[in-house]
N, C-alpha and C. Protein backbone atom coordinates (compact mmCIF):
# COMPACT_ATOMS: atom_id res chain seq x y z
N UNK A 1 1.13 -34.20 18.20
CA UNK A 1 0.17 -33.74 17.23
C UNK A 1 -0.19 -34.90 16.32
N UNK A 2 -1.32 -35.29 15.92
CA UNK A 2 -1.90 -36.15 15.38
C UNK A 2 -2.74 -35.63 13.90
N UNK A 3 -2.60 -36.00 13.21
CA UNK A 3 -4.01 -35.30 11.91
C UNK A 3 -4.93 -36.53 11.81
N UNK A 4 -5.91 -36.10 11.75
CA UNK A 4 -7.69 -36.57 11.13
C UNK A 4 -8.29 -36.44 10.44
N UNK A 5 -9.18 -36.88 9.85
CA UNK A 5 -10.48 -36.58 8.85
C UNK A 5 -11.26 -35.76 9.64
N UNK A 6 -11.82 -34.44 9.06
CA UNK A 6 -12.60 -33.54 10.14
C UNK A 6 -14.06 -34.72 10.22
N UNK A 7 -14.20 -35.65 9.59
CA UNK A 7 -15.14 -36.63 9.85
C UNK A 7 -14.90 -37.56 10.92
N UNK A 8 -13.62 -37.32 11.10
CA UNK A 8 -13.60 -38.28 13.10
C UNK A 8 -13.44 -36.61 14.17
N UNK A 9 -13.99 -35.77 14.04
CA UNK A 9 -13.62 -34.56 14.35
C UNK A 9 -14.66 -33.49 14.13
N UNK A 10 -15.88 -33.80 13.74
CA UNK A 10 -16.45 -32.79 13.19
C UNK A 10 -16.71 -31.58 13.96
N UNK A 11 -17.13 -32.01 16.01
CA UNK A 11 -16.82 -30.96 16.33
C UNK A 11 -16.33 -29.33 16.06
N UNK A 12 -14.60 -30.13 15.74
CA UNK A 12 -13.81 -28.57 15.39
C UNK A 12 -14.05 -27.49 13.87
N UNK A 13 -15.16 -28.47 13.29
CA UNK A 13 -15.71 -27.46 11.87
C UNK A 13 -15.72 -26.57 11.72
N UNK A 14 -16.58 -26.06 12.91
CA UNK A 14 -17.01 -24.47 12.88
C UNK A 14 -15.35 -23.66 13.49
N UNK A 15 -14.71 -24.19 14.12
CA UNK A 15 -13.21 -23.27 14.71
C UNK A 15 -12.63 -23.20 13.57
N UNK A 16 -12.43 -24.41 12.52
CA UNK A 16 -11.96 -24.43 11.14
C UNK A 16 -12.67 -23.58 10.19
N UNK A 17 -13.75 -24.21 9.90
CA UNK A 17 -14.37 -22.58 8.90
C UNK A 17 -13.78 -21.22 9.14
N UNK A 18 -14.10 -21.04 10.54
CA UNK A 18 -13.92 -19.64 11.25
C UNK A 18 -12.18 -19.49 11.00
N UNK A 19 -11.31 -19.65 10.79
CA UNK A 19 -10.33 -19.27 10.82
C UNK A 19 -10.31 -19.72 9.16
N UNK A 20 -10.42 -20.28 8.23
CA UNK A 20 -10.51 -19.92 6.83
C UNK A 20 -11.32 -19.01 6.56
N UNK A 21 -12.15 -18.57 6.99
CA UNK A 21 -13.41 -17.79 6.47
C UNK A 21 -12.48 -15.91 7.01
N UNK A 22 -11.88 -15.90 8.19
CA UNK A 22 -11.49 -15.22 8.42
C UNK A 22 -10.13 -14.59 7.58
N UNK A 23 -9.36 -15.39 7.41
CA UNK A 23 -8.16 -15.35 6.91
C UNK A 23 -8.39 -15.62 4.53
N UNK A 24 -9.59 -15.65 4.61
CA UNK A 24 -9.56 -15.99 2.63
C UNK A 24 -11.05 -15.95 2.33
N UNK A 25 -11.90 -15.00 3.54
CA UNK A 25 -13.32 -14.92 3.22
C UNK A 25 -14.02 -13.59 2.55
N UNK A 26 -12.87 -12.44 2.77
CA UNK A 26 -13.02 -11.16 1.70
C UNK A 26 -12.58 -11.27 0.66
N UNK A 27 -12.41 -13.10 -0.31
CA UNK A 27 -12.19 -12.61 -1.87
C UNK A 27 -13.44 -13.55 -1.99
N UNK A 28 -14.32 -13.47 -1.06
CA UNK A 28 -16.20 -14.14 -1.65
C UNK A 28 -16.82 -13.00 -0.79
N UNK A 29 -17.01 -12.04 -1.38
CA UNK A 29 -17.94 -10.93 -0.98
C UNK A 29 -19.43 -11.30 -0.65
N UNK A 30 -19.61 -12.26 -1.60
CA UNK A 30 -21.65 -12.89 -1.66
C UNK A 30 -22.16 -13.75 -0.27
N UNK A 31 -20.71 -14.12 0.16
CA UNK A 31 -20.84 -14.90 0.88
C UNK A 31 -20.29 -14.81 2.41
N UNK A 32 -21.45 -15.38 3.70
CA UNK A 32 -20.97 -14.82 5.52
C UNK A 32 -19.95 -16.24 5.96
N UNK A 33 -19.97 -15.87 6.95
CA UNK A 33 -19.30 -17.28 7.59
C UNK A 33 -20.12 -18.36 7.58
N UNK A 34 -21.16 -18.22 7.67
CA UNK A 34 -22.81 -19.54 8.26
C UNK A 34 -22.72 -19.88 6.90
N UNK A 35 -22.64 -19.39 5.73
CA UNK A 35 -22.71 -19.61 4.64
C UNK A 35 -21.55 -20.71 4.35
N UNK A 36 -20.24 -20.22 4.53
CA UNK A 36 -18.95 -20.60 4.45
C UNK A 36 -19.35 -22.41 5.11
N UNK A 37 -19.76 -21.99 6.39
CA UNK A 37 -20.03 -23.31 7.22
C UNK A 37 -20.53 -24.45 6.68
N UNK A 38 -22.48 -23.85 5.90
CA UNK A 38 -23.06 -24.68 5.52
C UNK A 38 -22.59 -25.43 4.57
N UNK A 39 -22.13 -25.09 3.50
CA UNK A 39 -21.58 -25.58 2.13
C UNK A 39 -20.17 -26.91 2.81
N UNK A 40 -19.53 -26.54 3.41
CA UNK A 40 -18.61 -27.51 4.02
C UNK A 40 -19.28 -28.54 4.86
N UNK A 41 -20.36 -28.14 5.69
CA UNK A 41 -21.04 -29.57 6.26
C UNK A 41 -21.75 -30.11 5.07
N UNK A 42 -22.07 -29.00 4.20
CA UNK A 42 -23.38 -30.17 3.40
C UNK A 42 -21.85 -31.33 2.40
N UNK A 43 -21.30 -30.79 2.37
CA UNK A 43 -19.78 -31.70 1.44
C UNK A 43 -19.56 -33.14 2.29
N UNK A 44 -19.33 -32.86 3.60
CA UNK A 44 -19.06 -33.92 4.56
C UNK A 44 -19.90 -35.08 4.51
N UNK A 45 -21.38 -33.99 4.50
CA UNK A 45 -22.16 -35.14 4.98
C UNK A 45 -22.35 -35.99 3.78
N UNK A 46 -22.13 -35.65 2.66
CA UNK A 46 -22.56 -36.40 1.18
C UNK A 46 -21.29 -37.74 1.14
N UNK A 47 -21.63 -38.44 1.75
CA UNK A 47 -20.73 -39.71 1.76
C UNK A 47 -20.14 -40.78 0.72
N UNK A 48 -20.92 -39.99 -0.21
CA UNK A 48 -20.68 -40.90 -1.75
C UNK A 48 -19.61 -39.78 -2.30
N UNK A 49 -19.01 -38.66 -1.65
CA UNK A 49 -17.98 -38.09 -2.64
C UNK A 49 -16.82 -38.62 -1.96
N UNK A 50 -15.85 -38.48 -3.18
CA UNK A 50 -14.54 -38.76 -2.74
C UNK A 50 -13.69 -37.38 -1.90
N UNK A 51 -14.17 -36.16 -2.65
CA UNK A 51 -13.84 -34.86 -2.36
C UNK A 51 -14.74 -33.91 -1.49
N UNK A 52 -14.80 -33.49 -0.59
CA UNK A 52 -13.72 -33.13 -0.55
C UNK A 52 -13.10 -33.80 0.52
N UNK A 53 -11.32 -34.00 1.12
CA UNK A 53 -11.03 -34.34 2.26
C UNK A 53 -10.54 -33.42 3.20
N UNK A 54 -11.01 -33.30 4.02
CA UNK A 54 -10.83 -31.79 4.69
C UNK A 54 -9.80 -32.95 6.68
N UNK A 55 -8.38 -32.51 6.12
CA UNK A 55 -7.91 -33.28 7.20
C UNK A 55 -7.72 -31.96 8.56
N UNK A 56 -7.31 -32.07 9.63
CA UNK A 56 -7.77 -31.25 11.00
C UNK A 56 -5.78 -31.87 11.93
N UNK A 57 -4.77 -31.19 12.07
CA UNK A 57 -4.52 -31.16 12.97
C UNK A 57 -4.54 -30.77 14.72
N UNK A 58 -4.44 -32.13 15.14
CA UNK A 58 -4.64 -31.90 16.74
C UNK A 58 -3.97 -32.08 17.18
N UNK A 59 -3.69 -31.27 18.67
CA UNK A 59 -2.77 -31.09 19.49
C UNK A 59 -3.44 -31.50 20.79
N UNK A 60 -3.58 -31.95 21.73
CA UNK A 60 -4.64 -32.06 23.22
C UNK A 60 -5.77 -31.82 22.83
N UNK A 61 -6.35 -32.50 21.54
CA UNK A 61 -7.84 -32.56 21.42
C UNK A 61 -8.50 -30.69 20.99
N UNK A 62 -7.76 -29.78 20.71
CA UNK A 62 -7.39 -28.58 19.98
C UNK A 62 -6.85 -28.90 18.73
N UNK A 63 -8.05 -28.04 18.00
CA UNK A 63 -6.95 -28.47 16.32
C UNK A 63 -5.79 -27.38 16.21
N UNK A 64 -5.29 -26.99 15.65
CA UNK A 64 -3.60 -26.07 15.44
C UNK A 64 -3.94 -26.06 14.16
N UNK A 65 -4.48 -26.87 12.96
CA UNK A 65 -4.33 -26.74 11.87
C UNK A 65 -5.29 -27.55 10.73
N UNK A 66 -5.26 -26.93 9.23
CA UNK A 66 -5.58 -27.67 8.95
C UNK A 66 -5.46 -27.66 7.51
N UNK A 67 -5.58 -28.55 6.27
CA UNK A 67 -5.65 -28.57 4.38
C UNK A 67 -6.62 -29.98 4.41
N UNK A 68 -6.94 -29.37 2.96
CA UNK A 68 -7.67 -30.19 1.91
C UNK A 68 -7.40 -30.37 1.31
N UNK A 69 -8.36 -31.04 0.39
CA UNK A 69 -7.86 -31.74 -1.03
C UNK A 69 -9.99 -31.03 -1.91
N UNK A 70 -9.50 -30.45 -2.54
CA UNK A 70 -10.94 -30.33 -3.20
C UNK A 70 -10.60 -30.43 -4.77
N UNK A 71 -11.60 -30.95 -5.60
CA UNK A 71 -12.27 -30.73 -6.89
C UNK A 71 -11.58 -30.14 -7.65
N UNK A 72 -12.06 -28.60 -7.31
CA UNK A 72 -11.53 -27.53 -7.92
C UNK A 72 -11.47 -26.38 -7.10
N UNK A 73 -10.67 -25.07 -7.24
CA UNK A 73 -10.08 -24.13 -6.51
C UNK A 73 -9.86 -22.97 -6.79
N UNK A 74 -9.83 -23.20 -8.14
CA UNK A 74 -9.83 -21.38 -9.40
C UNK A 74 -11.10 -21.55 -10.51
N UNK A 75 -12.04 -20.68 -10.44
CA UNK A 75 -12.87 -20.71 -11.49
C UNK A 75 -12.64 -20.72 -12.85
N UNK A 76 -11.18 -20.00 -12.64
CA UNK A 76 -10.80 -19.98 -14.18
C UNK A 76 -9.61 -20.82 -14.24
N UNK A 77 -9.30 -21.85 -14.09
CA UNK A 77 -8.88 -23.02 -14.56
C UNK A 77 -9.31 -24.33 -14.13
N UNK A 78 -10.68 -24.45 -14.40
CA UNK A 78 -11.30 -25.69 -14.46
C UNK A 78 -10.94 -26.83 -14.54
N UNK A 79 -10.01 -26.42 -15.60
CA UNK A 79 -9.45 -28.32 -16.59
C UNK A 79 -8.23 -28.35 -15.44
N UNK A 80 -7.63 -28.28 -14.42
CA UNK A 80 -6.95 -28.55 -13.34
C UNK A 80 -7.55 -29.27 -12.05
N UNK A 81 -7.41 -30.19 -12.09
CA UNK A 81 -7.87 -31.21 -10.84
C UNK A 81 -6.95 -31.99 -10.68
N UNK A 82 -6.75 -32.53 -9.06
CA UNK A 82 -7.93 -31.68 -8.31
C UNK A 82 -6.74 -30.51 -7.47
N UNK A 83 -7.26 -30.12 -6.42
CA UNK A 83 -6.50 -29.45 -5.63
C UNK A 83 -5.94 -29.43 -4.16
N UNK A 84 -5.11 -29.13 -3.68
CA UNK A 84 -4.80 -28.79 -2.26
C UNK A 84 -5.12 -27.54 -1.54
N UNK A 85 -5.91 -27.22 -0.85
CA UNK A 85 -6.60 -26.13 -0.26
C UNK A 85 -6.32 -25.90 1.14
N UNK A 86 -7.03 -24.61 1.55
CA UNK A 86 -7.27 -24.37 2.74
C UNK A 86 -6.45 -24.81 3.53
N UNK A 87 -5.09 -24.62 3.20
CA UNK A 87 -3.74 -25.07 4.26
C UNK A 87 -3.36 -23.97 5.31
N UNK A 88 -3.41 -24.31 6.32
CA UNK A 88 -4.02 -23.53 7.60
C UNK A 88 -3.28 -23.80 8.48
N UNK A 89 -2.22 -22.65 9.94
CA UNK A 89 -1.68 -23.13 10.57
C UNK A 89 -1.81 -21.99 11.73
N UNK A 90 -2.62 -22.32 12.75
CA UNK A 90 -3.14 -21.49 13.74
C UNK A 90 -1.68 -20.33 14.03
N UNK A 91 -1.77 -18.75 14.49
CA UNK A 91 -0.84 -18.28 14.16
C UNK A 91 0.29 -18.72 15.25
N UNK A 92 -0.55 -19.00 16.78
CA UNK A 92 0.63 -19.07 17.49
C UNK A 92 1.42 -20.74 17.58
N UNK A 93 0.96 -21.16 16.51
CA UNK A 93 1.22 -22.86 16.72
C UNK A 93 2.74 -22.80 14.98
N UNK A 94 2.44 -21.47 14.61
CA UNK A 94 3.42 -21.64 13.27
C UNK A 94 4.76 -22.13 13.74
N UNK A 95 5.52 -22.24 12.69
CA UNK A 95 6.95 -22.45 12.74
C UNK A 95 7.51 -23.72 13.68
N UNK A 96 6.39 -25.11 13.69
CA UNK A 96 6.84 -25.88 14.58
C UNK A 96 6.48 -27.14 13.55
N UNK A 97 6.09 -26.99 12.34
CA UNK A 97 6.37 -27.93 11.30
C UNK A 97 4.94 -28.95 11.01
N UNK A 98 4.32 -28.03 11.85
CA UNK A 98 2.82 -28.50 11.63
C UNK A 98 2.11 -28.90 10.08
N UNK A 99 2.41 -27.01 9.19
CA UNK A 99 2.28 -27.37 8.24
C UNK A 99 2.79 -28.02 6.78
N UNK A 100 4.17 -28.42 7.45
CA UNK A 100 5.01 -29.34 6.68
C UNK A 100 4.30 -30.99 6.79
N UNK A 101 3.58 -31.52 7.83
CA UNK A 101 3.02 -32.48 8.17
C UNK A 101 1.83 -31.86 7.41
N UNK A 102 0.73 -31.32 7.47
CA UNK A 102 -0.26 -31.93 6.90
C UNK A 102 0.01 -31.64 5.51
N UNK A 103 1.08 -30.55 4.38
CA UNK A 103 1.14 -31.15 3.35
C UNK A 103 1.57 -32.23 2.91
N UNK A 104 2.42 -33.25 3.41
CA UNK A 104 2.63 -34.43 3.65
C UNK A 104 1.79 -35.29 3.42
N UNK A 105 0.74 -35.03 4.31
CA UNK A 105 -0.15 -36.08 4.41
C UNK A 105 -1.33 -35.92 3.54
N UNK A 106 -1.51 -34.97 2.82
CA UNK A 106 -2.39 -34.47 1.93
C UNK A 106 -1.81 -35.24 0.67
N UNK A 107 -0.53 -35.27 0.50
CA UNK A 107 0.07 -35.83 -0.46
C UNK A 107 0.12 -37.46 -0.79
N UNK A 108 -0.14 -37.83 0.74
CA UNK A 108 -0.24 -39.16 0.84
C UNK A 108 -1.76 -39.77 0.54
N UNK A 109 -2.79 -38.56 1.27
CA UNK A 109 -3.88 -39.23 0.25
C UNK A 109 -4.40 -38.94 -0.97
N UNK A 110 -3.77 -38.38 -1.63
CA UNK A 110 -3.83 -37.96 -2.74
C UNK A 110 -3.20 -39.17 -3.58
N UNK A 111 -2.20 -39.81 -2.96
CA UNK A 111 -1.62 -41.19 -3.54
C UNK A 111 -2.31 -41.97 -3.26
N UNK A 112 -3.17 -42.23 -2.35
CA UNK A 112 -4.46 -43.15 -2.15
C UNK A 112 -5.43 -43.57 -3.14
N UNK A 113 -5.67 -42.28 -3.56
CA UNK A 113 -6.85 -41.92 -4.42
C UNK A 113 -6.49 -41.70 -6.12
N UNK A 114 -4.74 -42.47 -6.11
CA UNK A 114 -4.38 -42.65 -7.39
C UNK A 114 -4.41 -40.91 -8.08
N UNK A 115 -4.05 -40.19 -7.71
CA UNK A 115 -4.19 -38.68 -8.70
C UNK A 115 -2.88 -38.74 -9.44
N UNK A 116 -2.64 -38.60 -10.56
CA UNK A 116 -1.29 -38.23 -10.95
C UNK A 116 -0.40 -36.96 -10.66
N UNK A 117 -1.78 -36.08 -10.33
CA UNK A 117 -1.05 -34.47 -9.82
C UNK A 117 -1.73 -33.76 -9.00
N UNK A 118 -1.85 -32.99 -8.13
CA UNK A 118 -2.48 -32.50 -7.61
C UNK A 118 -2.00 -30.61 -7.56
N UNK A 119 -2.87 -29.43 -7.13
CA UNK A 119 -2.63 -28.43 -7.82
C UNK A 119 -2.81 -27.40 -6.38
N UNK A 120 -2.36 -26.35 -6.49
CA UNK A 120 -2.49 -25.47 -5.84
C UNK A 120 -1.98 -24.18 -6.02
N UNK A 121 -2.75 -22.77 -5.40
CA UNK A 121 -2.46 -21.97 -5.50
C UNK A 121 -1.98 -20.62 -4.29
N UNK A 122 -0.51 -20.18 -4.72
CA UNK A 122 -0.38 -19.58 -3.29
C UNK A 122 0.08 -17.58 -3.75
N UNK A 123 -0.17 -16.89 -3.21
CA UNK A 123 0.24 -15.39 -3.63
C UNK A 123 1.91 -15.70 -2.78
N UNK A 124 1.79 -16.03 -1.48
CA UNK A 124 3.06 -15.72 -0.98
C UNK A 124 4.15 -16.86 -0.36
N UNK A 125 3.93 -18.21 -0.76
CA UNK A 125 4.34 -19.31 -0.30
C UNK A 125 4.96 -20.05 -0.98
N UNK A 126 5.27 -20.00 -1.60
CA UNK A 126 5.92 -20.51 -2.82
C UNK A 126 6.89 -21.45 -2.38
N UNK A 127 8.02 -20.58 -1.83
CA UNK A 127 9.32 -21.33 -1.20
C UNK A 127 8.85 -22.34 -0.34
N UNK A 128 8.07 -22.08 0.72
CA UNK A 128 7.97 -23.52 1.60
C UNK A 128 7.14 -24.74 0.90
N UNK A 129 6.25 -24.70 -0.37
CA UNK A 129 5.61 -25.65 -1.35
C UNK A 129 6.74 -26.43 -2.37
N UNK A 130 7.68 -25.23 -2.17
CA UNK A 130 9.05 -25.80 -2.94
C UNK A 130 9.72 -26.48 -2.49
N UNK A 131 9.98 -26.05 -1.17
CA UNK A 131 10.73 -27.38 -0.09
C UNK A 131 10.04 -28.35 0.17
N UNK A 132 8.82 -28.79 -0.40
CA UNK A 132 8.19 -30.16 0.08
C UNK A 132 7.91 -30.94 -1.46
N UNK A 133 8.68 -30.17 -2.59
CA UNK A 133 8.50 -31.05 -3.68
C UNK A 133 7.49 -30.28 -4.97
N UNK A 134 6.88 -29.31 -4.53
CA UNK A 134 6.05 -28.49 -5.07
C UNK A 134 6.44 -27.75 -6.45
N UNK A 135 5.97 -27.46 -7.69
CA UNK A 135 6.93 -26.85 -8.94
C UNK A 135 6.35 -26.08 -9.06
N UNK A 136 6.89 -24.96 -9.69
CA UNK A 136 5.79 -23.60 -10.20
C UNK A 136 5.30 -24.20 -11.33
N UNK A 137 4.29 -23.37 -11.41
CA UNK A 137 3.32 -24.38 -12.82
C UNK A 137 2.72 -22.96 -13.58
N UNK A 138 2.46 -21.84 -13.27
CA UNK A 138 2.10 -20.76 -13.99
C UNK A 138 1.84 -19.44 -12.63
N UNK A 139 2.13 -18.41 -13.27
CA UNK A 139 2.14 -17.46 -12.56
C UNK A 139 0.87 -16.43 -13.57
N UNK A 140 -0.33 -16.36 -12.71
CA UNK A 140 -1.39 -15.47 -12.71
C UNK A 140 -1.72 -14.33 -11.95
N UNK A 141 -2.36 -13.99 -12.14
CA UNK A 141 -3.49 -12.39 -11.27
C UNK A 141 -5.22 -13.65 -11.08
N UNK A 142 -5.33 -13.73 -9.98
CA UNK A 142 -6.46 -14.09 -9.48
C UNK A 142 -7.28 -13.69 -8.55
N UNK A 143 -8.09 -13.16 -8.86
CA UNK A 143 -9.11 -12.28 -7.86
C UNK A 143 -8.21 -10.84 -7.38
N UNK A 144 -7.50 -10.36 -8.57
CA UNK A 144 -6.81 -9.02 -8.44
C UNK A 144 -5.66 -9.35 -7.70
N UNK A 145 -5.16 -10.23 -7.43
CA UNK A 145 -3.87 -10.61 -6.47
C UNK A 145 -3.11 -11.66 -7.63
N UNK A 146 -1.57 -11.30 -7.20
CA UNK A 146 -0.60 -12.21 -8.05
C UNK A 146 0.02 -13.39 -7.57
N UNK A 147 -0.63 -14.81 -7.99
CA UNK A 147 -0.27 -15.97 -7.47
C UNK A 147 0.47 -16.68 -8.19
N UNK A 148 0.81 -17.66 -7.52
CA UNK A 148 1.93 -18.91 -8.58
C UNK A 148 0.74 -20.32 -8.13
N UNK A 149 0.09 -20.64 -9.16
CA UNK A 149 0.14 -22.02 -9.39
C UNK A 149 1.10 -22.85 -9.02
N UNK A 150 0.63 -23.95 -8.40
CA UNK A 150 2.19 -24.75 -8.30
C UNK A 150 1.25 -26.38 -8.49
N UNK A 151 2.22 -27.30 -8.88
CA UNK A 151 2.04 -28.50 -9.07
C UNK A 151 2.63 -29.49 -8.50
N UNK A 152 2.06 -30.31 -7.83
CA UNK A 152 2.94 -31.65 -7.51
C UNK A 152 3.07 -32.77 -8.48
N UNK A 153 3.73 -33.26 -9.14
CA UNK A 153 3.27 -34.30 -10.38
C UNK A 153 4.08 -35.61 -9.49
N UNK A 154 3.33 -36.90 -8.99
CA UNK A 154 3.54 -37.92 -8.49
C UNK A 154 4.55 -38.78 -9.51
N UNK A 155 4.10 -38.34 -10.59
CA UNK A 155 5.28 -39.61 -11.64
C UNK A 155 6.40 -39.07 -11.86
N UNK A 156 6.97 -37.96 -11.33
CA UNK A 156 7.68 -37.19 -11.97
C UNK A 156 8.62 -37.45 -10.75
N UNK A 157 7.98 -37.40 -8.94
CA UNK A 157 8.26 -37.74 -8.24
C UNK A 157 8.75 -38.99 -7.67
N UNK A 158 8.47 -39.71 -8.67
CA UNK A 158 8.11 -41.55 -8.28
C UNK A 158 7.84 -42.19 -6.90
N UNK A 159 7.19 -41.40 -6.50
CA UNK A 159 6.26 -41.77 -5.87
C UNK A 159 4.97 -42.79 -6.05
């Protein structure tokens, strides 16, 4: 298994949308899958952003998986940037450490790009964000569901 920039990969976009859109696309009611799609190619193609990085694990040229790194991620905590997103691990490919690798590597470009912290939010994951270094950072109700914020802080890490 290898990870990529879905920009050496764009191909697998639409299999990627489609399995985020499926799995975290009934808490955007306004919004279809084509919708979901467009907004992520029009991001790609804008080459002057740093954000978003949308990385793609592959297996035999099949992605298995995939996270980001975006901007922002909760409407209502703005002043938090940036984030780790859309961490994704096809169901029958779980439990083989896939998604221990691409938070990894999310983390690594996130050290690229100099962030001091990077942020994320999970309702039921907590423990495995914890085993890769991850802290609780606040526990909310977001979009009617109860999540934990969690934080990675790089200096804290020395990293």
């Amino acid at each position: 298994m290898k990870i990529v920039n879905i920009t050496e990969r764009q191909k697998h976009l639409k299999k990627i949308n489609s399995w985020l859109y499926k799995e975290w696309g009934h808490h955007d009611v306004n919004s279809t899958e084509l919708d979901w799609f467009k907004k992520k190619q029009a991001k790609i193609d804008k080459k002057n952003n740093l954000l978003p990085i949308i990385l793609v694990a592959i297996k035999e040229d099949n992605p298995v998986g995939t996270a980001s790194i975006v901007d922002s991620d909760m409407k209502t905590h703005p002043e938090l940037k940036p984030w780790m997103a859309d961490v994704y691990v096809k169901e029958d490919q779980r439990k083989k450490g896939y998604g221990s690798r691409l938070v990894k590597r999310i983390l690594k470009e996130a050290v690229k790009l100099d962030f001091n912290k990077i942020y994320l939010f999970t309702p039921d994951q907590s423990s495995f964000y914890e085993q890769l270094g991850w802290k609780p950072y606040q526990k909310v109700i977001y979009r009617k569901e109860k999540v934990d914020i969690m934080v990675y802080d790089f200096q804290e890490e020395g990293s």
